[in-house]
Protein backbone atom coordinates (compact mmCIF):
# COMPACT_ATOMS: atom_id res chain seq x y z
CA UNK A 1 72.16 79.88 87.11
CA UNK A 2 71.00 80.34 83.55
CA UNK A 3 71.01 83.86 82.15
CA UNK A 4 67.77 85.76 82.17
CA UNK A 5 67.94 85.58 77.72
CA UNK A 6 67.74 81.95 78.36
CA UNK A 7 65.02 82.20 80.89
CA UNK A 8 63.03 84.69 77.98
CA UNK A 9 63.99 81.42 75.67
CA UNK A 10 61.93 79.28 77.57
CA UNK A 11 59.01 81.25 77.75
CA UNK A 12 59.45 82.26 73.77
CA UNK A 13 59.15 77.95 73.26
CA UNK A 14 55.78 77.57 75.17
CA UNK A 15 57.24 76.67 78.07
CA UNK A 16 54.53 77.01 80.68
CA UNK A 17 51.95 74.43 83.29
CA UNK A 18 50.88 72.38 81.08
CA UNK A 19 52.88 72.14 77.82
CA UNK A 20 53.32 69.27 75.81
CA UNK A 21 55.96 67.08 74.96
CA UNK A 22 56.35 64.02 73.11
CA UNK A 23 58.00 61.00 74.71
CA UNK A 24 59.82 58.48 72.78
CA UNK A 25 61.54 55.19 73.35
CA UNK A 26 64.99 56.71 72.75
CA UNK A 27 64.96 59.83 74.91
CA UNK A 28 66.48 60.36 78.95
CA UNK A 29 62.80 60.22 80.35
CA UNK A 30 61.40 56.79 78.60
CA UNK A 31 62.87 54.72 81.94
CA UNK A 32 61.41 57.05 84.40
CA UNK A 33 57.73 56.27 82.59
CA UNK A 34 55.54 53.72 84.51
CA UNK A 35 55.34 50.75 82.80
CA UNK A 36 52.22 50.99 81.15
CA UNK A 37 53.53 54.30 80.08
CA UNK A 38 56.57 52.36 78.08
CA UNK A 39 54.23 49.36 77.16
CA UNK A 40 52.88 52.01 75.33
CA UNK A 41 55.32 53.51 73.40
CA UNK A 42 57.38 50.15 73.01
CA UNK A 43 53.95 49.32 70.96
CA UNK A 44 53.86 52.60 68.92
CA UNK A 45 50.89 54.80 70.61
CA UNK A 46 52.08 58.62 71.69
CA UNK A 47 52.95 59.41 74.93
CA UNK A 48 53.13 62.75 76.66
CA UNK A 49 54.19 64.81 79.26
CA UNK A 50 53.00 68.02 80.84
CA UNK A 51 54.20 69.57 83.62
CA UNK A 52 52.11 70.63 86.32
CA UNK A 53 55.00 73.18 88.57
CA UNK A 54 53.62 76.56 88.52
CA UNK A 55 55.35 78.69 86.04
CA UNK A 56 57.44 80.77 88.07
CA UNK A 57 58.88 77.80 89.75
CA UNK A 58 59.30 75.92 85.98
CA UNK A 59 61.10 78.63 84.81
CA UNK A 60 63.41 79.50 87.05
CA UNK A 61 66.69 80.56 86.69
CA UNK A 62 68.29 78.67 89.10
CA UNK A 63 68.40 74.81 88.50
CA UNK A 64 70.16 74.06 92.50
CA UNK A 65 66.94 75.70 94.44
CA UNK A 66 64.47 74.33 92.10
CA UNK A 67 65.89 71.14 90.36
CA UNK A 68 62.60 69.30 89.71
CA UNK A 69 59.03 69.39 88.00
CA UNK A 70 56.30 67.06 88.42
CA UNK A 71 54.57 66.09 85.21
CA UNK A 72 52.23 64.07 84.22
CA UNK A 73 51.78 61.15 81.47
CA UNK A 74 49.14 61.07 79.05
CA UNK A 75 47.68 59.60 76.01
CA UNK A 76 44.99 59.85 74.28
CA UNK A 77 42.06 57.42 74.15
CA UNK A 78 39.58 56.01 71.41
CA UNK A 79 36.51 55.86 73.51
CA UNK A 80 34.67 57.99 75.43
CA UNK A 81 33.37 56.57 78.95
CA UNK A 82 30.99 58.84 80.83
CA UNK A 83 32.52 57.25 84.51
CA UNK A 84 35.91 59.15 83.66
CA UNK A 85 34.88 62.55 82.35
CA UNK A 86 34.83 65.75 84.92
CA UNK A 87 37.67 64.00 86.77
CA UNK A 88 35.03 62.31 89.25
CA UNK A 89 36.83 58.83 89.11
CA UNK A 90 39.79 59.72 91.22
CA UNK A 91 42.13 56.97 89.62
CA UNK A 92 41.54 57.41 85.73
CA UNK A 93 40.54 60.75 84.07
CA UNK A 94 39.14 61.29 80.61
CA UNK A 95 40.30 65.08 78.87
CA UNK A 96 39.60 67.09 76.30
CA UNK A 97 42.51 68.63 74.28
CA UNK A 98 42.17 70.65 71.31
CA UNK A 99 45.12 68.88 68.59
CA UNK A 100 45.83 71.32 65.62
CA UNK A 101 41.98 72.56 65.77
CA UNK A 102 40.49 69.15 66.53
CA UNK A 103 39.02 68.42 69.92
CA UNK A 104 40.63 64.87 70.73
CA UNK A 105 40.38 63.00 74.56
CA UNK A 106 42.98 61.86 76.57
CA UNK A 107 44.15 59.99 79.26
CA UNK A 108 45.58 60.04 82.46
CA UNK A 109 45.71 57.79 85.33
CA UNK A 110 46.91 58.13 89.33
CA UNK A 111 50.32 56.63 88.60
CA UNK A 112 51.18 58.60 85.92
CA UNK A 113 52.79 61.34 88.27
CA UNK A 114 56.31 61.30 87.89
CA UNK A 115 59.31 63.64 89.17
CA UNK A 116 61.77 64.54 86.76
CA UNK A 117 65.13 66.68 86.43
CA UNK A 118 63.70 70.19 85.39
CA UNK A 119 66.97 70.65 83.76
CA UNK A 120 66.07 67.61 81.21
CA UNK A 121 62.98 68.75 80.14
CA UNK A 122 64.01 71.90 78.66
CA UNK A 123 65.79 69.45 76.66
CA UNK A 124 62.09 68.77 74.45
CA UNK A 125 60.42 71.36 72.85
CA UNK A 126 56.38 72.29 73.91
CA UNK A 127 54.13 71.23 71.09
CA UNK A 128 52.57 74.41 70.39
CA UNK A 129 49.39 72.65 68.36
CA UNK A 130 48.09 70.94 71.80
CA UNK A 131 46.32 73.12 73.85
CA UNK A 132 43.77 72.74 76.81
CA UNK A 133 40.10 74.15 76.48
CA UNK A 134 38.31 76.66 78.66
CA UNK A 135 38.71 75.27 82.83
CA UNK A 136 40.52 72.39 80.95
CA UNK A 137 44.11 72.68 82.75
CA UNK A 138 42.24 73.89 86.15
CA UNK A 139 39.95 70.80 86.50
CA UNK A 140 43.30 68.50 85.84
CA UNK A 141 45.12 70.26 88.72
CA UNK A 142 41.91 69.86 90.93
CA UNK A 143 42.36 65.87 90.25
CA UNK A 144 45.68 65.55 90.89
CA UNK A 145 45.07 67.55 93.84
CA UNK A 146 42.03 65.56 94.87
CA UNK A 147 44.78 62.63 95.47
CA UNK A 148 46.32 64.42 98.38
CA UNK A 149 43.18 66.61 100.21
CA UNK A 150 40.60 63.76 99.90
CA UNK A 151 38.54 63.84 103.45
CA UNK A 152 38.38 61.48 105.61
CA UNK A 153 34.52 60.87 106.58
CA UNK A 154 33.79 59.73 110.06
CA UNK A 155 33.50 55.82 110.66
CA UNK A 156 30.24 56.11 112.28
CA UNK A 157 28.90 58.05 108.96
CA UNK A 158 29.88 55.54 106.83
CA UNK A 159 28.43 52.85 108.87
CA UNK A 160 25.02 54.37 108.40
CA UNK A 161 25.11 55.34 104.79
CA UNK A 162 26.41 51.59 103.98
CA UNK A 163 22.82 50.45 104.67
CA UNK A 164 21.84 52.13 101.61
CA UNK A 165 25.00 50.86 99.80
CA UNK A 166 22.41 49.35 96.96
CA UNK A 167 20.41 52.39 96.52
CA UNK A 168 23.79 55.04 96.51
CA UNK A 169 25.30 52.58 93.69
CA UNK A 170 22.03 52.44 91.45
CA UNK A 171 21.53 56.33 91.85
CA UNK A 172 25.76 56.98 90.87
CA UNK A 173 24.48 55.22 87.71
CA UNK A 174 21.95 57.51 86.46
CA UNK A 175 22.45 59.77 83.68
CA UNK A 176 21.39 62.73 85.71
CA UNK A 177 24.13 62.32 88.17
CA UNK A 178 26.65 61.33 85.03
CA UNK A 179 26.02 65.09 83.99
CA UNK A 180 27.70 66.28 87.53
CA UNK A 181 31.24 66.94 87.82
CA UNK A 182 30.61 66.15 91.71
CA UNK A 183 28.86 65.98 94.63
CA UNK A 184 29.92 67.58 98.10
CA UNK A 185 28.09 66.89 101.54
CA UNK A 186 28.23 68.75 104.40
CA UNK A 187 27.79 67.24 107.82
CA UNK A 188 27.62 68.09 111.23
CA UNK A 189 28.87 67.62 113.09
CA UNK A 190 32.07 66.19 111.68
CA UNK A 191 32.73 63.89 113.94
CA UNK A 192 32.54 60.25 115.75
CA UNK A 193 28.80 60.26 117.15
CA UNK A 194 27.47 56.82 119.18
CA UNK A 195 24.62 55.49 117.74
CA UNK A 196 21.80 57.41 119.14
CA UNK A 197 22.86 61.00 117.93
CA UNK A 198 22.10 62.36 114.70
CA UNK A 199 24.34 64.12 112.03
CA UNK A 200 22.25 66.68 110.15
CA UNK A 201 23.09 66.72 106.45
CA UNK A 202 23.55 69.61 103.36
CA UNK A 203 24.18 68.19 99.62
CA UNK A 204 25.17 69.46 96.76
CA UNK A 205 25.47 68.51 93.60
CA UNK A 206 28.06 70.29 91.30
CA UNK A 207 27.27 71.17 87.74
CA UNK A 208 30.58 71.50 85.10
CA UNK A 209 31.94 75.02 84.73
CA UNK A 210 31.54 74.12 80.40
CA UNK A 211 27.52 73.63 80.94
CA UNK A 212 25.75 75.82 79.15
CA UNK A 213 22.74 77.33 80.03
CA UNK A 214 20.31 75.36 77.98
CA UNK A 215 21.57 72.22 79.53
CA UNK A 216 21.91 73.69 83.26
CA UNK A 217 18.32 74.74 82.92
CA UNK A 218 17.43 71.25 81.68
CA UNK A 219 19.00 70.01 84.36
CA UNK A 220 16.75 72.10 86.50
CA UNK A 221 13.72 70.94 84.99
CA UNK A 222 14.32 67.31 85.16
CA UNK A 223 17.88 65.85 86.29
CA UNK A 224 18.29 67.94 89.90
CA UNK A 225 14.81 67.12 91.15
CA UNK A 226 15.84 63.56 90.47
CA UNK A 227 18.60 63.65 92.45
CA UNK A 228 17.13 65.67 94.55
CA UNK A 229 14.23 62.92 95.64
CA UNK A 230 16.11 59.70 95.55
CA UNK A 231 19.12 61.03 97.35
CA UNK A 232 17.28 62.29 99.83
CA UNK A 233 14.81 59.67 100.33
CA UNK A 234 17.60 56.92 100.33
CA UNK A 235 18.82 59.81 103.63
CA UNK A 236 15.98 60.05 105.68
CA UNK A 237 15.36 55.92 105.85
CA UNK A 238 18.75 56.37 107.36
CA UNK A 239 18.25 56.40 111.29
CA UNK A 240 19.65 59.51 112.90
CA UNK A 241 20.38 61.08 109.71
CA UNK A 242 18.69 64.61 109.33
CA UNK A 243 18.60 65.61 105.78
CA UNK A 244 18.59 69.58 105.60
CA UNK A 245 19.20 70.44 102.25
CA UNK A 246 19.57 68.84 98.89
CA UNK A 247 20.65 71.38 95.76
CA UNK A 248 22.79 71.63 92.76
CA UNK A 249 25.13 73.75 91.80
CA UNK A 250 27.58 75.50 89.12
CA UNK A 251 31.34 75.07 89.62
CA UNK A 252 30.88 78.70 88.80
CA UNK A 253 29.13 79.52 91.79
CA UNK A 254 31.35 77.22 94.35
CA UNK A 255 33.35 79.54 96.19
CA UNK A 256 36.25 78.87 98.49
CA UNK A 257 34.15 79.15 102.33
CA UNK A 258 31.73 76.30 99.98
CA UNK A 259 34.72 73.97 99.91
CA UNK A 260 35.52 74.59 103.33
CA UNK A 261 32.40 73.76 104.49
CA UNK A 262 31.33 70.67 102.17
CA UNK A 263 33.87 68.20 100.99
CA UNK A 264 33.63 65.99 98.44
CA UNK A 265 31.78 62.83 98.89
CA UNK A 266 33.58 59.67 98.41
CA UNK A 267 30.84 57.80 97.67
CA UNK A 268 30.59 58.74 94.30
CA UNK A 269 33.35 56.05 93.53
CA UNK A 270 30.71 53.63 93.30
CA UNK A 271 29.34 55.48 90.11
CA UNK A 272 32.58 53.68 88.30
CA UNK A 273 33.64 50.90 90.43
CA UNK A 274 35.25 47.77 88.08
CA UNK A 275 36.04 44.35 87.94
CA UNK A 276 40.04 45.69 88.37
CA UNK A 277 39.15 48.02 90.72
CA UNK A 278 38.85 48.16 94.16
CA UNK A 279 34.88 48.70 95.15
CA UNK A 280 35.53 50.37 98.50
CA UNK A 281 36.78 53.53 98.98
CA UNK A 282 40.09 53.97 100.89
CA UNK A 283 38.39 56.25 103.58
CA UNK A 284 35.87 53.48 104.00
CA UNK A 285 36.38 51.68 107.28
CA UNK A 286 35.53 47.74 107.16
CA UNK A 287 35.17 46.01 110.53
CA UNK A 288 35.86 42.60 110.60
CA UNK A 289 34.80 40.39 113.92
């Protein structure tokens, strides 16, 4: 166990969720990278690590009862692509990080979480110039989090909405639903139901914490009531699909009984689907004959 002035050192270096250090080719944590990770430093781009422990656990004194962190590599990325911003694509996310007073964007992707010696790290020194922005750190713990607590939808939902698989992908596409950080549905009930009975149906689409009001009340005037009418139309020509309620609103306003009652709806995966990605999502049941 390290001595409490040690402990004190730590904290005096930045050490915190979230810090960042620089990984190079010659240090103890270059072979636990994933490979693209290495590709990329072999080639001469920056590479970093954060950890995302909570702070009393990455600090303490005791390396035998806590001897690991989770972290996560980054790097940062010369364009801008709409698909991975508010950590809706749940297998490549686009972040802001404010670099010596300039706002830069990074990236991170699903199997960049790695588990390393907590011991090592302390080895590295935070870079004290690289630091998140306002909700910044939160909405990258939501995503990795997102990886584990993703609902499973009913197969009998997903049957029906797949009739509208066309209509769902075109409306992911729009630039109104490109300014939502999400959208979370609410059915009930939540369950298998044979073919004749009907789920009833609440929506909501979430607006980003950073929005500010100008643009939420733009949003009002013109991108919600879009959403608002195809979403629900492309609903109700869904048989035995009762559409309640179709609304936005401001990760600001989400509380905690709103997540337990909506979860967030897979579907949106088509907004970013690739040609080196799968199209389905993994909750999405295919039946084959």
């Amino acid at each position: 166990m390290v001595t409490e002035q040690v402990r004190d050192g730590w904290l005096k270096d930045g050490w915190a969720r979230g810090a960042f250090i620089k990984v190079e080719e010659n240090t103890c944590f270059f072979e636990q990278l994933p490979s693209i990770a290495q590709d990329k430093v072999k080639s001469g781009e920056d590479v970093y690590l954060f950890p995302i422990l909570n702070d009393c656990a990455l600090v303490n004194r005791c390396f035998k009862t806590e001897p690991w962190v989770y972290a996560m590599v980054c790097w940062q990325s010369d364009t801008q692509q709409k698909d991975f911003l508010f950590a809706k694509n749940p297998r490549r996310y686009h972040f802001p990080i404010t670099v010596g007073g300039e706002d830069k964007l990074f990236e991170v992707i699903a199997s960049n979480l790695v588990t390393l010696e907590r011991e090592l790290m302390f080895t590295y020194e935070p870079i004290k110039n690289m630091l998140w922005p306002d909700y910044g750190l939160d909405r990258m713990l939501n995503w990795v989090s997102e990886r584990f607590r993703t609902p499973t939808f009913p197969d009998n939902w997903n049957s029906r909405v797949s009739t509208k698989d066309k209509q769902l992908r075109k409306l992911w596409k729009t630039d109104s639903f490109e300014q939502c950080s999400g959208v979370y549905i609410r059915i009930e009930p939540f369950a298998e139901l044979p073919a004749d009975k009907a789920y009833d149906v609440w929506v909501y689409f979430c607006l980003p914490a950073e929005m500010s009001t100008a643009e939420y009340r733009k949003f009002q005037r013109d991108g919600g009531p879009e959403l608002r009418e195809r979403l629900g139309a492309t609903l109700s020509n869904i048989e035995n699909i009762n559409v309640k309620e179709i609304d936005w609103i401001s990760e600001n306003d989400f509380t905690k009984r709103d997540e337990r009652v909506y979860k967030r709806w897979v579907l949106e995966y088509f907004s970013y689907s690739s040609s080196d990605e799968a199209e389905t999502p993994p909750e999405f049941s295919i039946h084959t004959a």
